[in-house]
C-alpha atoms as a PDB file:
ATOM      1  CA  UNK A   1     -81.356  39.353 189.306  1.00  0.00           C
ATOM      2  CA  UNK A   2     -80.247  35.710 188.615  1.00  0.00           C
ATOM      3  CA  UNK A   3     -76.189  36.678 189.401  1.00  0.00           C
ATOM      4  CA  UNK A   4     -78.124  37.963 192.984  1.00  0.00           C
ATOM      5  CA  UNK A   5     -79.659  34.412 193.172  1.00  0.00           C
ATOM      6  CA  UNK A   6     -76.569  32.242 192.698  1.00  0.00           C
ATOM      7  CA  UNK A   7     -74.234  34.594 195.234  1.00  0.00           C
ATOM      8  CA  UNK A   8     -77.212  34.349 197.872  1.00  0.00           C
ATOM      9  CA  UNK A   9     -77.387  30.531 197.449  1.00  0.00           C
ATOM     10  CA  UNK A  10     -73.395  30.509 198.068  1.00  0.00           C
ATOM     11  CA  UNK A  11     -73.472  32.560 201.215  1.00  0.00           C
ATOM     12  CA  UNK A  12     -75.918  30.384 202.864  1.00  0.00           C
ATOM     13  CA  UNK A  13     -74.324  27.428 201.408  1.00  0.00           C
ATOM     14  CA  UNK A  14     -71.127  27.900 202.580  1.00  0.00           C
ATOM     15  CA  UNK A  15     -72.939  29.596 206.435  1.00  0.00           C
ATOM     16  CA  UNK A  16     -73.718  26.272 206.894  1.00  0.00           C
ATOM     17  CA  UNK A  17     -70.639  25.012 206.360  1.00  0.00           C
ATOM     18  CA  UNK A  18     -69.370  27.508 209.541  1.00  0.00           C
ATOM     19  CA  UNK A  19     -67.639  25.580 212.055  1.00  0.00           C
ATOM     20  CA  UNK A  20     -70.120  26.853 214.639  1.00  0.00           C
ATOM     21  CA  UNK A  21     -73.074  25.366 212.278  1.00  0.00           C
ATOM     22  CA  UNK A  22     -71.154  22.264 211.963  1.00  0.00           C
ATOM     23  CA  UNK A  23     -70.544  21.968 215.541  1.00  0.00           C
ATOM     24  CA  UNK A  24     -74.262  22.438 216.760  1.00  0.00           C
ATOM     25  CA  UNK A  25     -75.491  19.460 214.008  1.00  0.00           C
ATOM     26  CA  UNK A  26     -72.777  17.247 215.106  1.00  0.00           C
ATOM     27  CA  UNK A  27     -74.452  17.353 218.401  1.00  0.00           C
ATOM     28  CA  UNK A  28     -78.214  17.637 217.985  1.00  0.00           C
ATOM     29  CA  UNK A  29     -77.049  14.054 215.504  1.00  0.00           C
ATOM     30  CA  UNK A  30     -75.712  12.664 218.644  1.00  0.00           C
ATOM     31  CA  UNK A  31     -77.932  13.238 221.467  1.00  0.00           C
ATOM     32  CA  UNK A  32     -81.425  11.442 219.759  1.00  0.00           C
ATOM     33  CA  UNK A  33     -79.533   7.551 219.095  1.00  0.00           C
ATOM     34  CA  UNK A  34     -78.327   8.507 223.170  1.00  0.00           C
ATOM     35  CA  UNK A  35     -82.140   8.531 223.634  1.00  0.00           C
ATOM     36  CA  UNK A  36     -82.863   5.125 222.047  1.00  0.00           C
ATOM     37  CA  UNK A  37     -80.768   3.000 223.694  1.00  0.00           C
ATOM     38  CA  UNK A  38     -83.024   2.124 226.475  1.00  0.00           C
ATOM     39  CA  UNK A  39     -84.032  -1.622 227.063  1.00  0.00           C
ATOM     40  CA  UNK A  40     -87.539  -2.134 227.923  1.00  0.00           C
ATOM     41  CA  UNK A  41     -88.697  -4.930 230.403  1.00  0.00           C
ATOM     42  CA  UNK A  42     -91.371  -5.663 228.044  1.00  0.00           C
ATOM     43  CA  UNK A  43     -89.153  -6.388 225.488  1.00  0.00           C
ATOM     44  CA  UNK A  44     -86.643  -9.150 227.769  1.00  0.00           C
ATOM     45  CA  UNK A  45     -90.300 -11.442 228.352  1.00  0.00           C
ATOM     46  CA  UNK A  46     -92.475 -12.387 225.850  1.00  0.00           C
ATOM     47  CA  UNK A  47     -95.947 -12.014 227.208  1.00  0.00           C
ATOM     48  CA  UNK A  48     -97.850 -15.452 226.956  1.00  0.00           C
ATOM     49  CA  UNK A  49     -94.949 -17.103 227.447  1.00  0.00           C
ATOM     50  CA  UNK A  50     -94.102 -19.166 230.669  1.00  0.00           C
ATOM     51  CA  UNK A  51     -90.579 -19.387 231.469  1.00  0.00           C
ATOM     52  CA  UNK A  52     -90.462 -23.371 231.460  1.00  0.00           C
ATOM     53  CA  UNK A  53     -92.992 -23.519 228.618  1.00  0.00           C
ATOM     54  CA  UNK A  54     -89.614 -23.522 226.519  1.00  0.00           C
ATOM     55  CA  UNK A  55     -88.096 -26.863 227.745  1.00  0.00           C
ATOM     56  CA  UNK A  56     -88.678 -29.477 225.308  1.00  0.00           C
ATOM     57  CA  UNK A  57     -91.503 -32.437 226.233  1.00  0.00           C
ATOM     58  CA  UNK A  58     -90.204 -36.229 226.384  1.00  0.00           C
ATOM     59  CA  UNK A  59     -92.561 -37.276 223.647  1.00  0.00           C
ATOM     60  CA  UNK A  60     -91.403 -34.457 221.580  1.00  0.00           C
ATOM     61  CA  UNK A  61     -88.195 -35.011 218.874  1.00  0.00           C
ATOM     62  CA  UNK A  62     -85.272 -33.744 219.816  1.00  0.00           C
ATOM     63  CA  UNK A  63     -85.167 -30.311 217.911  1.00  0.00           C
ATOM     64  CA  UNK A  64     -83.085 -27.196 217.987  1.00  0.00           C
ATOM     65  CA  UNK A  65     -84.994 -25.192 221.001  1.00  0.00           C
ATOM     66  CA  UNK A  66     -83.786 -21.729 221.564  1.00  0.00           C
ATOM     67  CA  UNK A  67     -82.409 -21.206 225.488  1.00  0.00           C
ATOM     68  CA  UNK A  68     -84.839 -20.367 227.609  1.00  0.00           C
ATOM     69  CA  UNK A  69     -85.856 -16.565 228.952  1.00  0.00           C
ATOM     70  CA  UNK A  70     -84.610 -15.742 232.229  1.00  0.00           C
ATOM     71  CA  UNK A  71     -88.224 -15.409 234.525  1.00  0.00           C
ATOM     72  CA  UNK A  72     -89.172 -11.752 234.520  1.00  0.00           C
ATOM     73  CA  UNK A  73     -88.552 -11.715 238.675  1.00  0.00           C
ATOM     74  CA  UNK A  74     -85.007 -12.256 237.588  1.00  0.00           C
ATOM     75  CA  UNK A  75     -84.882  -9.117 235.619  1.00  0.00           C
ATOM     76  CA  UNK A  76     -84.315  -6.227 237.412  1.00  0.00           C
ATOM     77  CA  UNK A  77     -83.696  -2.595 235.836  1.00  0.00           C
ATOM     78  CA  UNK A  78     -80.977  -0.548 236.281  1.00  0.00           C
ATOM     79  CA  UNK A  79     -81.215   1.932 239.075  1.00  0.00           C
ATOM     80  CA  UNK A  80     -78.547   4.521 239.832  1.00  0.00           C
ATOM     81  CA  UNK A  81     -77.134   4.643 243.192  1.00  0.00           C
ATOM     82  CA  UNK A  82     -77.863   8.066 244.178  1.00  0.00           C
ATOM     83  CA  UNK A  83     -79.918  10.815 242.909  1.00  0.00           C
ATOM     84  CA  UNK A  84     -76.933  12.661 243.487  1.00  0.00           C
ATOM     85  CA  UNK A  85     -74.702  11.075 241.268  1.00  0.00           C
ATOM     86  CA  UNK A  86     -76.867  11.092 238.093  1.00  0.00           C
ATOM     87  CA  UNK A  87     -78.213  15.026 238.040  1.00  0.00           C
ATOM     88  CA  UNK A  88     -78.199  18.126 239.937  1.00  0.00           C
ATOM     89  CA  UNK A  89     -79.591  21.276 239.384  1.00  0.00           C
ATOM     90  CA  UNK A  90     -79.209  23.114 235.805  1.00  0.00           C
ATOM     91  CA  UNK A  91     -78.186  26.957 237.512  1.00  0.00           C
ATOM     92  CA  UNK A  92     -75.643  25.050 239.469  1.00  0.00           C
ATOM     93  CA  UNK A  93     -72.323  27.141 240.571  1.00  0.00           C
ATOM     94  CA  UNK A  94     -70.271  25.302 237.330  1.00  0.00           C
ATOM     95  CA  UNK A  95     -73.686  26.488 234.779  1.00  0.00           C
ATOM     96  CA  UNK A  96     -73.492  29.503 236.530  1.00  0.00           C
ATOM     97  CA  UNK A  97     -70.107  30.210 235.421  1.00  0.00           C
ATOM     98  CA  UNK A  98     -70.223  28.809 232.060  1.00  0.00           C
ATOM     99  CA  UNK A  99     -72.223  30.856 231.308  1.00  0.00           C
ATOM    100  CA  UNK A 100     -71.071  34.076 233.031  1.00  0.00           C
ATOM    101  CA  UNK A 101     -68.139  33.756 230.554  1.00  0.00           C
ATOM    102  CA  UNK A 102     -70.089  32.579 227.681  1.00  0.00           C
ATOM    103  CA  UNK A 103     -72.391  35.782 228.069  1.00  0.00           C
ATOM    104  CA  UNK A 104     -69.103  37.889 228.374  1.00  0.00           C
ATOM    105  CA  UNK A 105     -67.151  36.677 225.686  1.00  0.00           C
ATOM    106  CA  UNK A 106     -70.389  37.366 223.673  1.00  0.00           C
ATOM    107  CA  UNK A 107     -70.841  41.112 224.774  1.00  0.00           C
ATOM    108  CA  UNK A 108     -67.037  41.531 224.194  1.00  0.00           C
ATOM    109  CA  UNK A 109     -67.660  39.774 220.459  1.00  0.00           C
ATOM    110  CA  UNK A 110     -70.190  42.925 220.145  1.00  0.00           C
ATOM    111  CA  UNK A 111     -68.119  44.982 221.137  1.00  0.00           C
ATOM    112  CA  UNK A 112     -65.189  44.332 219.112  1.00  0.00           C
ATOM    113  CA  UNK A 113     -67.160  43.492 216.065  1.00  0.00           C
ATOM    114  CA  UNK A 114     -69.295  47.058 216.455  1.00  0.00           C
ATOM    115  CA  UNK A 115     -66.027  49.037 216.405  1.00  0.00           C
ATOM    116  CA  UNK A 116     -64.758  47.026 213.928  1.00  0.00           C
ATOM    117  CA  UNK A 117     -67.905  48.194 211.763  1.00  0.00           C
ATOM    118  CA  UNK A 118     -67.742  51.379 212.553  1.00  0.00           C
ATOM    119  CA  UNK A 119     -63.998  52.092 211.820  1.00  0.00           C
ATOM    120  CA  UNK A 120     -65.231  50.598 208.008  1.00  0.00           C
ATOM    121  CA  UNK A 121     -64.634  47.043 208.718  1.00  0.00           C
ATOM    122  CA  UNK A 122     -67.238  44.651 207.190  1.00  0.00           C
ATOM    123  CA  UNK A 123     -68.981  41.469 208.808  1.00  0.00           C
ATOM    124  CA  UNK A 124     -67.049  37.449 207.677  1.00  0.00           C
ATOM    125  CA  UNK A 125     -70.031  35.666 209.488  1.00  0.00           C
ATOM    126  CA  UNK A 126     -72.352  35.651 207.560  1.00  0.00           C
ATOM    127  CA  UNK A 127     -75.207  35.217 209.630  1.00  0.00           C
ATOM    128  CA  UNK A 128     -74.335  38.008 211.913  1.00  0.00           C
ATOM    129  CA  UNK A 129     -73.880  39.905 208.738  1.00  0.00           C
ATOM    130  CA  UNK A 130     -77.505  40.049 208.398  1.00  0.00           C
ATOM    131  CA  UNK A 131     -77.853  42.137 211.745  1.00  0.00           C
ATOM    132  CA  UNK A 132     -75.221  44.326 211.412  1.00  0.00           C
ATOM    133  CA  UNK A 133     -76.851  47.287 209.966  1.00  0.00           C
ATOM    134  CA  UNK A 134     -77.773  48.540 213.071  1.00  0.00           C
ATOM    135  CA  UNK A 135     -76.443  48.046 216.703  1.00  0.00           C
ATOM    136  CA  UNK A 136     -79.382  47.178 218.037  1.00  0.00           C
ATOM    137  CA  UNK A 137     -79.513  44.752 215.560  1.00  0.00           C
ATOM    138  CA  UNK A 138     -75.949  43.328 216.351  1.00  0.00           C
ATOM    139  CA  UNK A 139     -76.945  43.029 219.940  1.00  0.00           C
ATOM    140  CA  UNK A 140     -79.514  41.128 219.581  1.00  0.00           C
ATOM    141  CA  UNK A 141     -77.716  39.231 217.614  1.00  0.00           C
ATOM    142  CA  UNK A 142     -75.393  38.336 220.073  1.00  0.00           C
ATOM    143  CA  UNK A 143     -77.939  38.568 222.869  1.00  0.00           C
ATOM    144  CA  UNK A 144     -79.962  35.759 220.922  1.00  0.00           C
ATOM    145  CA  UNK A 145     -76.349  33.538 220.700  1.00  0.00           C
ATOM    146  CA  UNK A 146     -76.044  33.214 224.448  1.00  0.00           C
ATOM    147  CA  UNK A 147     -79.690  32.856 225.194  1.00  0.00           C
ATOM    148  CA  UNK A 148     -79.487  30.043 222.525  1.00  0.00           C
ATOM    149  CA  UNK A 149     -76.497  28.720 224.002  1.00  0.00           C
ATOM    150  CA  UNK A 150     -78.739  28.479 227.704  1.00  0.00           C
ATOM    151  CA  UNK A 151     -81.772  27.338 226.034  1.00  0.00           C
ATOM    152  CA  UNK A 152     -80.080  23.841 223.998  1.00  0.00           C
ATOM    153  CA  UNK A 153     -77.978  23.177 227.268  1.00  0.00           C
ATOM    154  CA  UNK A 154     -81.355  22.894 229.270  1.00  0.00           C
ATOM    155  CA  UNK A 155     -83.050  20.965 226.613  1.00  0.00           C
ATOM    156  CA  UNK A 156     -79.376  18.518 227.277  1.00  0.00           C
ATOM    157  CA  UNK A 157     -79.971  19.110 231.113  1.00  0.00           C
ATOM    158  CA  UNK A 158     -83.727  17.798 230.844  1.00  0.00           C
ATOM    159  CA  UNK A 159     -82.548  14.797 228.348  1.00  0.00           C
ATOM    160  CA  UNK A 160     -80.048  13.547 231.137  1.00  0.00           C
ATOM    161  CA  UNK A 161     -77.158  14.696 228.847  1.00  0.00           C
ATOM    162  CA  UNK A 162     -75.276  16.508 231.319  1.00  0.00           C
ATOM    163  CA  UNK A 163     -71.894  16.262 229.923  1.00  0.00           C
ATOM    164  CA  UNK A 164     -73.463  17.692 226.719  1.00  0.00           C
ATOM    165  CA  UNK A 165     -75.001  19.836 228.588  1.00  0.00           C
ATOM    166  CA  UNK A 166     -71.885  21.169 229.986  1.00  0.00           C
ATOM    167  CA  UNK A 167     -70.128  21.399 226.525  1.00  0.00           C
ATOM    168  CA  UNK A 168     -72.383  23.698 224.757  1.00  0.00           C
ATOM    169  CA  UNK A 169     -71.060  26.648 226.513  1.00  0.00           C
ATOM    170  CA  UNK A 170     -67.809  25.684 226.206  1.00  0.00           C
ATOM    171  CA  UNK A 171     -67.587  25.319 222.849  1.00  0.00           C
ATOM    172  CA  UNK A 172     -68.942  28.661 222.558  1.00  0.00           C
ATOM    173  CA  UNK A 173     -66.895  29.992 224.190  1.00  0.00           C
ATOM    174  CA  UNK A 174     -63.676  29.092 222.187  1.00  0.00           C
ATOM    175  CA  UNK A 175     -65.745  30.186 219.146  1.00  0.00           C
ATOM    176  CA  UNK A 176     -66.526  33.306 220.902  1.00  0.00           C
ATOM    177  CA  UNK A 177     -62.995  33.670 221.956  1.00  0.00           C
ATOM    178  CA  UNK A 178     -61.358  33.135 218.319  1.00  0.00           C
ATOM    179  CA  UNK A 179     -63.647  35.485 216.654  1.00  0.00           C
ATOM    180  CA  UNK A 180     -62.852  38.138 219.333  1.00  0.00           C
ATOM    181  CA  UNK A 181     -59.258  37.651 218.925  1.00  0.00           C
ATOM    182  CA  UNK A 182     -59.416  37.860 215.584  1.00  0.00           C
ATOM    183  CA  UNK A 183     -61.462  40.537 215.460  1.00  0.00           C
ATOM    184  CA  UNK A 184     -59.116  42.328 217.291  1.00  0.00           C
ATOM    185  CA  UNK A 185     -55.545  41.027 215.131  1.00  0.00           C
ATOM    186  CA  UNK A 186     -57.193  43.050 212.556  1.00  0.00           C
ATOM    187  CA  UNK A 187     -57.814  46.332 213.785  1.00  0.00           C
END
């Protein structure tokens, strides 16, 4: 039962060392220090604070002042120049056909995978390995992958990262594309 224990540990161990795993960390890491990098107006005038009530009095000694804030009517946020330019709609015709061919590449990675099984093949990934007992179980498997793959490039559409957003897919779609041809160099 222990021997079970340690070969377990190393399959998930080395699942999330997957290139696909790898990938999908990489940019869930990236998109929250995107969010943070807002300036607030709060932040570029200290509340209480004039803007001449920095300037040094006469009868004062001459001391070291810090430069004076810029008056908070001089500080204006950064406004994009058209709607247009900065979003669009997330079932756009680009989307559309990411994920068209994300969603086919998947169904022929079932496919090929499937017969693979059946002709006495056995699973490498191994988290699809726990699903493929069954066919239903494969397809949802691989149903699941390209609803996922929709799913984190609207949560990217609704963050404003749209070229993320746009990148999920594809990178799916080469992973979904080397497992198929592999798949299929070892029939």
């Amino acid at each position: 039962m222990v021997a079970f224990t340690n070969v377990t540990r190393r399959k998930w161990f080395s699942a999330i060392l997957q290139p696909k795993t790898a990938i999908l960390l990489g940019i869930l890491s990236l998109c929250r220090p995107a969010l943070s990098q807002e300036v607030s107006a709060a932040l570029l005038q200290p509340e209480g604070i004039q803007p001449g009530a920095m300037q040094p009095t006469v009868s004062q000694p001459a001391v070291a002042q810090p430069a004076p804030m810029a008056p908070s009517s001089l500080v204006q946020p950064v406004k994009p120049a058209t709607l247009r330019e900065t979003s669009h709609r997330f079932w756009d015709r680009e989307n559309s056909a990411l994920f068209a061919v994300s969603a086919a590449f998947n169904a022929a990675d079932f496919v090929v995978t499937r017969d693979n099984l059946r002709s006495g093949g056995r699973e490498l990934n191994p988290a699809t390995r726990l699903f493929s007992g069954s066919t239903a179980g494969l397809a949802m498997n691989f149903a699941g992958e390209t609803a996922g793959v929709v799913a984190l490039s609207y949560f990217f559409h609704k963050t404003g990262h749209h070229k993320l957003e746009r990148i999920v897919p594809m990178v799916n779609i080469g992973s979904t594309a080397g497992a198929v041809t592999f798949d299929l160099a070892r029939r």
